[in-house]
N, C-alpha and C. Protein backbone atom coordinates (compact mmCIF):
# COMPACT_ATOMS: atom_id res chain seq x y z
N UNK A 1 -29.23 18.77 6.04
CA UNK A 1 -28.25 19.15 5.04
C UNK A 1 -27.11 19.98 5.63
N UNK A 2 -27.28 20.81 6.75
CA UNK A 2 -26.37 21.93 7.07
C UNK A 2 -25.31 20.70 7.55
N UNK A 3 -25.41 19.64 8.56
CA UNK A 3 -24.89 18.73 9.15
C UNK A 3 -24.04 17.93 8.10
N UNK A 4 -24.59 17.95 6.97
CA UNK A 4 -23.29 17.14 5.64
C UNK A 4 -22.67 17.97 5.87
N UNK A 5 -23.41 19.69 5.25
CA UNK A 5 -22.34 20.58 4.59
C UNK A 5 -21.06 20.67 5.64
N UNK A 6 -20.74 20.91 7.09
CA UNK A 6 -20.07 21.02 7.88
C UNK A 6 -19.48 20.11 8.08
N UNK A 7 -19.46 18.89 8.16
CA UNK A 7 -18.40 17.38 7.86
C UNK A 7 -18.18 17.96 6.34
N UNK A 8 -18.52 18.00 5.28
CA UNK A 8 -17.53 18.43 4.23
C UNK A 8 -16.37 19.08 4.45
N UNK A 9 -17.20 20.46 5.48
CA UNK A 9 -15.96 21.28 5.50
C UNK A 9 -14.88 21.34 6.34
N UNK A 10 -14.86 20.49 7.22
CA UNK A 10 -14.32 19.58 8.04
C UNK A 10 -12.98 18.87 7.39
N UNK A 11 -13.41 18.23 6.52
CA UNK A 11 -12.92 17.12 5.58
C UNK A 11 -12.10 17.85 4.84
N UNK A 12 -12.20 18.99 3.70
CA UNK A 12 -12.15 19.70 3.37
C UNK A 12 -10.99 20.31 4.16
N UNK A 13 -10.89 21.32 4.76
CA UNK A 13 -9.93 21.90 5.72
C UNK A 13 -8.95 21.23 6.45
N UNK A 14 -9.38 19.97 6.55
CA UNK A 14 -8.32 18.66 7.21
C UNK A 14 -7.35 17.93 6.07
N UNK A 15 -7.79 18.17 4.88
CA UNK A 15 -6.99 17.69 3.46
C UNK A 15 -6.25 19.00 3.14
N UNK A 16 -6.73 20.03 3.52
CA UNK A 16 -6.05 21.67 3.12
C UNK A 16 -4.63 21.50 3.77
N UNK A 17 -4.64 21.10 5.22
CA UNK A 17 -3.65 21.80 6.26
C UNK A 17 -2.79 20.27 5.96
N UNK A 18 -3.29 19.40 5.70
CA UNK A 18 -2.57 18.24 5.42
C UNK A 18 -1.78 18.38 4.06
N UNK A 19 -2.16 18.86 3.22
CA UNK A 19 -1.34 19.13 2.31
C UNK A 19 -0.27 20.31 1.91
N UNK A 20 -0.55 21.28 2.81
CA UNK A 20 0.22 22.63 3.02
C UNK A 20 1.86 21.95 3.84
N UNK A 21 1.26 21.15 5.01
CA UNK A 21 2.24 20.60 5.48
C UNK A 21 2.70 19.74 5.38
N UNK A 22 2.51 19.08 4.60
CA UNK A 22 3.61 17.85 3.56
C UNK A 22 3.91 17.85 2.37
N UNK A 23 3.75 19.08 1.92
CA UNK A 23 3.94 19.53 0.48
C UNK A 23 5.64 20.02 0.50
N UNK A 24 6.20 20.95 1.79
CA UNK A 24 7.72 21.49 1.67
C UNK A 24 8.35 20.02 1.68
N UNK A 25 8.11 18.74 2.49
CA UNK A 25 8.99 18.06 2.56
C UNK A 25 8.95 16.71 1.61
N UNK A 26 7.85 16.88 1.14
CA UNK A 26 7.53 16.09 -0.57
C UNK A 26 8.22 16.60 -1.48
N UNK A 27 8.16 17.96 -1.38
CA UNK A 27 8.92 19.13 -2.58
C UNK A 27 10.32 18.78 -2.99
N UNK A 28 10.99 18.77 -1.48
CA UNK A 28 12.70 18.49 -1.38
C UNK A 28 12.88 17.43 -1.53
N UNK A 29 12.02 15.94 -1.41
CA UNK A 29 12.22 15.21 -1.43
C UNK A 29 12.34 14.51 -3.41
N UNK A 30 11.43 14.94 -3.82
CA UNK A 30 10.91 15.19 -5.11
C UNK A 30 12.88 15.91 -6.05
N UNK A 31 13.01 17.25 -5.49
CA UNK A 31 13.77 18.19 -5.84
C UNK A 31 15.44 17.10 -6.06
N UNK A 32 15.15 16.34 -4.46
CA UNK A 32 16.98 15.77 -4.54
C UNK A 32 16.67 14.40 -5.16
N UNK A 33 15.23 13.86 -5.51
CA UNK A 33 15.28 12.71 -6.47
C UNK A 33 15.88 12.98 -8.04
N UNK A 34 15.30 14.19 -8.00
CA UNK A 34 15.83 15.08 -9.62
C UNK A 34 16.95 15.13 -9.94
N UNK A 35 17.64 15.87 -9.04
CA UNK A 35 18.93 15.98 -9.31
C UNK A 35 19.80 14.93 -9.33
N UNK A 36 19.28 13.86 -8.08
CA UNK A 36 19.82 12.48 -8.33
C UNK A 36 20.29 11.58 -9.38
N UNK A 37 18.84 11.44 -9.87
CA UNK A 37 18.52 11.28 -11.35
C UNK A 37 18.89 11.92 -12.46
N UNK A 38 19.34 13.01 -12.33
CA UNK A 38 20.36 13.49 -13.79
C UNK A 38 21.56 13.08 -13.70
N UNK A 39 22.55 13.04 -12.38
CA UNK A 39 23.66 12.96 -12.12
C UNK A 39 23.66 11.32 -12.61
N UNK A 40 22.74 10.37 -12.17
CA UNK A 40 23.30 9.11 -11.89
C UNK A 40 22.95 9.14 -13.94
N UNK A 41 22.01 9.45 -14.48
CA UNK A 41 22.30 9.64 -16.22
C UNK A 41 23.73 10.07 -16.55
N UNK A 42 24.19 11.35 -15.56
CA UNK A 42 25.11 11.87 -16.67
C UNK A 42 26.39 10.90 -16.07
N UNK A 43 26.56 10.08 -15.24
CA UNK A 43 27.71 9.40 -14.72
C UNK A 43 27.78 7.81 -15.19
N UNK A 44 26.45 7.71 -15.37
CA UNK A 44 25.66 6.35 -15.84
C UNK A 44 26.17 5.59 -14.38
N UNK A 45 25.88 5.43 -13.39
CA UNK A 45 25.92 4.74 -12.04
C UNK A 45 24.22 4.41 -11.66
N UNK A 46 24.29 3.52 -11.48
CA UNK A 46 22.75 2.52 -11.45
C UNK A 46 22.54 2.04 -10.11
N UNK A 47 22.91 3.01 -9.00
CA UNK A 47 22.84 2.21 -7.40
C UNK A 47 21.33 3.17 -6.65
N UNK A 48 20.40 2.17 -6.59
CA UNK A 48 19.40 2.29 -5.97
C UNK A 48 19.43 2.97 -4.66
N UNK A 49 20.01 2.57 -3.85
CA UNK A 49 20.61 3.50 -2.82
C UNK A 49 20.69 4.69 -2.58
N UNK A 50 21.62 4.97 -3.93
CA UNK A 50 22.13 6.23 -4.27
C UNK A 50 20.78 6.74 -4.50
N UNK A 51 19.61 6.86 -4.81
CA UNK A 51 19.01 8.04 -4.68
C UNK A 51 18.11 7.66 -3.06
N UNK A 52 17.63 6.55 -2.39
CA UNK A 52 16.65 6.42 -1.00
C UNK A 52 17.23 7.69 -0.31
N UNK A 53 18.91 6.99 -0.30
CA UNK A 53 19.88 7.74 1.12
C UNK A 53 19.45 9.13 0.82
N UNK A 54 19.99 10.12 -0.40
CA UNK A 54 20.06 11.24 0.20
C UNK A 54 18.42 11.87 0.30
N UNK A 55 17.41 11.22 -0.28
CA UNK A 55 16.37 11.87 -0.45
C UNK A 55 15.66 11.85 1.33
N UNK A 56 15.99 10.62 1.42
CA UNK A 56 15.55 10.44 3.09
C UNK A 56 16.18 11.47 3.94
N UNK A 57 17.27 11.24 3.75
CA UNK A 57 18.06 12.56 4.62
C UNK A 57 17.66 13.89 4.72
N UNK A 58 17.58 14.40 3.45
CA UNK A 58 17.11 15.54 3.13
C UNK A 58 15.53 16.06 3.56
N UNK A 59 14.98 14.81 3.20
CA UNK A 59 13.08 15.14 3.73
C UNK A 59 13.32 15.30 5.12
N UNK A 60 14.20 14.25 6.01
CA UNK A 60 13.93 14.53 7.59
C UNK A 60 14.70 16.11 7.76
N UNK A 61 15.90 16.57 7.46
CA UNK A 61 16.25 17.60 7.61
C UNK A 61 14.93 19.13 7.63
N UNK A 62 14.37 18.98 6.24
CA UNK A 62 13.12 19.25 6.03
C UNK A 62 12.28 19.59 7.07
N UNK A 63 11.93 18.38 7.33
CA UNK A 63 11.01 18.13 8.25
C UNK A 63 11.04 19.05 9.73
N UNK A 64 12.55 18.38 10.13
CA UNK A 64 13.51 19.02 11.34
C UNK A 64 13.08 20.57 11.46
N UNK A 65 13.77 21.37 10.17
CA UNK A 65 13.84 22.80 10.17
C UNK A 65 12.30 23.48 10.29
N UNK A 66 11.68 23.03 9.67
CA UNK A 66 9.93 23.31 9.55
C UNK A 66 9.14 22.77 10.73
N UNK A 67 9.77 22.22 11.57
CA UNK A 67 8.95 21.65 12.48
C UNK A 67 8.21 22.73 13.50
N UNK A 68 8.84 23.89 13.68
CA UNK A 68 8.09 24.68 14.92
C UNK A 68 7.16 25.37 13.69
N UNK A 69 7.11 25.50 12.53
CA UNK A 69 5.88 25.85 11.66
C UNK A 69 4.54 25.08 11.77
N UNK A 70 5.31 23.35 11.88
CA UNK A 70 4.25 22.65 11.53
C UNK A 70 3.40 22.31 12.59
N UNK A 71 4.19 22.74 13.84
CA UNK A 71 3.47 22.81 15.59
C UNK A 71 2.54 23.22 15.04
N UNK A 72 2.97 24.98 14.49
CA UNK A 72 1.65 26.11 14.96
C UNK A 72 0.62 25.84 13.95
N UNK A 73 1.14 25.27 13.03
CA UNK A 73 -0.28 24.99 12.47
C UNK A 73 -1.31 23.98 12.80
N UNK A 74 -0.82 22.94 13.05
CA UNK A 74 -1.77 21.76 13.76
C UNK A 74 -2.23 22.59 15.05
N UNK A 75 -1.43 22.97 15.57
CA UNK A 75 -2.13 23.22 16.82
C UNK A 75 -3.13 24.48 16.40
N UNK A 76 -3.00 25.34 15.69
CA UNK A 76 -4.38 26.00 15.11
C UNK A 76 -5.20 25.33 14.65
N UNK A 77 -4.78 24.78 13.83
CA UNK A 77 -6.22 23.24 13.15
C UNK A 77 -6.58 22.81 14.24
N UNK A 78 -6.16 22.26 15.44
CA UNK A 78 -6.58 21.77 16.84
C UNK A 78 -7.99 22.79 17.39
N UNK A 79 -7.10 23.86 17.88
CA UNK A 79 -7.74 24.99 18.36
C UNK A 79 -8.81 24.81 17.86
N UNK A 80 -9.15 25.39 16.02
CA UNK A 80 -9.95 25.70 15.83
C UNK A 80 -11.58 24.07 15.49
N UNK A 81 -10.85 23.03 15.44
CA UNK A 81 -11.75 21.89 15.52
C UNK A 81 -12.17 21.83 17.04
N UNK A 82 -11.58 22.29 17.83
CA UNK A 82 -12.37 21.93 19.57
C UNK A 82 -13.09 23.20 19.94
N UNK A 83 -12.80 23.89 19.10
CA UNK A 83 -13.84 25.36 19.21
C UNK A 83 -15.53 24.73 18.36
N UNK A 84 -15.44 23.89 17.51
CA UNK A 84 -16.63 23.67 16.51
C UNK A 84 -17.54 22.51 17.99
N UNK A 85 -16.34 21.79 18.60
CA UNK A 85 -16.94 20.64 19.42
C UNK A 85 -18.51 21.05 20.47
């Protein structure tokens, strides 16, 4: 049983750090679909485009700026999974 419980927590902690770190650039991505989407209501303009482009842009920017965060955390999640090995 101890051997489930520890692959749970495994599993568990690997869905934690996975979601901490794709949550800021889901967020913005989410955030400039919004605003997209009111503007293209309040203008009434119907171009599909118009919301991919800037949301893509914006998530990699995202991504870009957060990236020496998202090092140190994988690489702690690293650390600490080859410490359990």
């Amino acid at each position: 049983m101890a051997y489930d419980e520890v692959m749970l927590e495994l599993v568990r902690e690997t869905l934690i750090v996975s979601l901490k770190i794709a949550a800021p650039i889901l967020l913005a991505g989410v955030l400039v679909g919004l605003v997209i989407s009111v503007l293209q209501s309040v203008t009434s303009i119907q171009d599909q485009s118009l919301t991919f482009v800037p949301k893509i842009v914006v998530m990699l920017l995202v991504a870009v700026v957060l990236l020496p965060w998202i090092v140190i955390r994988l690489a702690a999640f690293a650390t600490a999974m080859f410490r359990l090995m």
